[in-house]
Structures are given as C-alpha cells and as structure tokens.
N, C-alpha and C. Protein backbone atom coordinates (compact mmCIF):
# COMPACT_ATOMS: atom_id res chain seq x y z
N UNK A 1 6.27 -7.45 -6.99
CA UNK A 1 5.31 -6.73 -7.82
C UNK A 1 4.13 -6.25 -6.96
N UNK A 2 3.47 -6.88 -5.94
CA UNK A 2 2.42 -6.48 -4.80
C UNK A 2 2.92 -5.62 -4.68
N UNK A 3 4.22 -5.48 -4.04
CA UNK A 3 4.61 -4.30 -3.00
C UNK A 3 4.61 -2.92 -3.75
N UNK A 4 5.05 -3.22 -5.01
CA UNK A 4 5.40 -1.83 -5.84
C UNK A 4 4.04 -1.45 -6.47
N UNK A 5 3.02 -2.07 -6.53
CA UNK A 5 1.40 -1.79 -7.10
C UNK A 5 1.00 -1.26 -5.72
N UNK A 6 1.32 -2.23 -4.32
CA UNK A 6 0.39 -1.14 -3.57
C UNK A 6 1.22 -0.07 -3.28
N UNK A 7 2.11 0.59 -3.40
CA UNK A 7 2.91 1.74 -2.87
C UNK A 7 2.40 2.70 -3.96
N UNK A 8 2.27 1.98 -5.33
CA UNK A 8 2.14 2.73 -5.98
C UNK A 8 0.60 3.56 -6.22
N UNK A 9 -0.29 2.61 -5.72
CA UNK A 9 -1.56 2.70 -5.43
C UNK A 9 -1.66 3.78 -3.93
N UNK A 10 -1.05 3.56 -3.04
CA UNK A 10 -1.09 4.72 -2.12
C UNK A 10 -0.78 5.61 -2.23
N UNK A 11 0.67 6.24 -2.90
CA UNK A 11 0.79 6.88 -3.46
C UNK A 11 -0.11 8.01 -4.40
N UNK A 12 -0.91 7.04 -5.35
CA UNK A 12 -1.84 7.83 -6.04
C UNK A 12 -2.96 8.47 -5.18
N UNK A 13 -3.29 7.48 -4.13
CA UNK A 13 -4.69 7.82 -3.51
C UNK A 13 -4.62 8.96 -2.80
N UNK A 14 -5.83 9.36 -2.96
CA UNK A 14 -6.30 10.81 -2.18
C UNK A 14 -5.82 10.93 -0.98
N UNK A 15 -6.14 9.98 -0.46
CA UNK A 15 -5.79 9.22 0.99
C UNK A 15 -5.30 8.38 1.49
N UNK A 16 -4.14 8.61 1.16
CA UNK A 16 -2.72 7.92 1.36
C UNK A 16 -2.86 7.11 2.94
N UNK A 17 -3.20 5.73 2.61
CA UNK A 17 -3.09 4.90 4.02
C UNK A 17 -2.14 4.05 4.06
N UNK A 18 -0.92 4.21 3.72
CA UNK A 18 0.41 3.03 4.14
C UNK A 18 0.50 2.84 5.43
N UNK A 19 0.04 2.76 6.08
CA UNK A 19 0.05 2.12 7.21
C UNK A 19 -0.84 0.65 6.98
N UNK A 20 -1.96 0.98 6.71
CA UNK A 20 -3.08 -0.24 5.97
C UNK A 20 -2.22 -1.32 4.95
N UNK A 21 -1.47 -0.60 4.27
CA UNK A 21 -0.98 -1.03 3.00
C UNK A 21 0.10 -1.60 3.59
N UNK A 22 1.05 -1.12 4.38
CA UNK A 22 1.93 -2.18 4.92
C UNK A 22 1.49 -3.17 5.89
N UNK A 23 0.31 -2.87 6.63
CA UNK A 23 -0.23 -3.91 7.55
C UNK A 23 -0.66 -5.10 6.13
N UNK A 24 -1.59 -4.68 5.09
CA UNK A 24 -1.64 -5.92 4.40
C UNK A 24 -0.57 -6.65 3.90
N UNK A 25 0.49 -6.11 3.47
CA UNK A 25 1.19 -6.83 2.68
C UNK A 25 2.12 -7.35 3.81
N UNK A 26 2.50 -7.06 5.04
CA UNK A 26 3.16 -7.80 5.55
C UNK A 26 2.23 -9.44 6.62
N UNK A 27 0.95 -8.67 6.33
CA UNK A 27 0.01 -9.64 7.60
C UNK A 27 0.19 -11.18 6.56
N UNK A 28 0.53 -11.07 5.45
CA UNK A 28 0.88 -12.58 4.33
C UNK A 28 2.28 -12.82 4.71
C-alpha cells in the first residue's frame, strides 16, 4: 500500500521525483 500511495503521489505531483520516492521506500 506505501508503494502504490507514493507512485501514486508522484505521479500526481507537479514534480514528479521518483527517484526520491524510490530512494525512500527502499532506504526501509
């Protein structure tokens, strides 16, 4: 459920940072 809220959250954002977003969710 993290993974699919933040993708889904980057996704939305203006400024799409998956790089950030995969650095957090994998740095756990």
């Amino acid at each position: 459920d993290a993974v699919e809220a933040s993708v889904k959250f980057a996704m939305e954002s203006p400024e799409p940072t998956l790089e950030s977003a995969f650095e957090d969710i994998f740095a756990d």
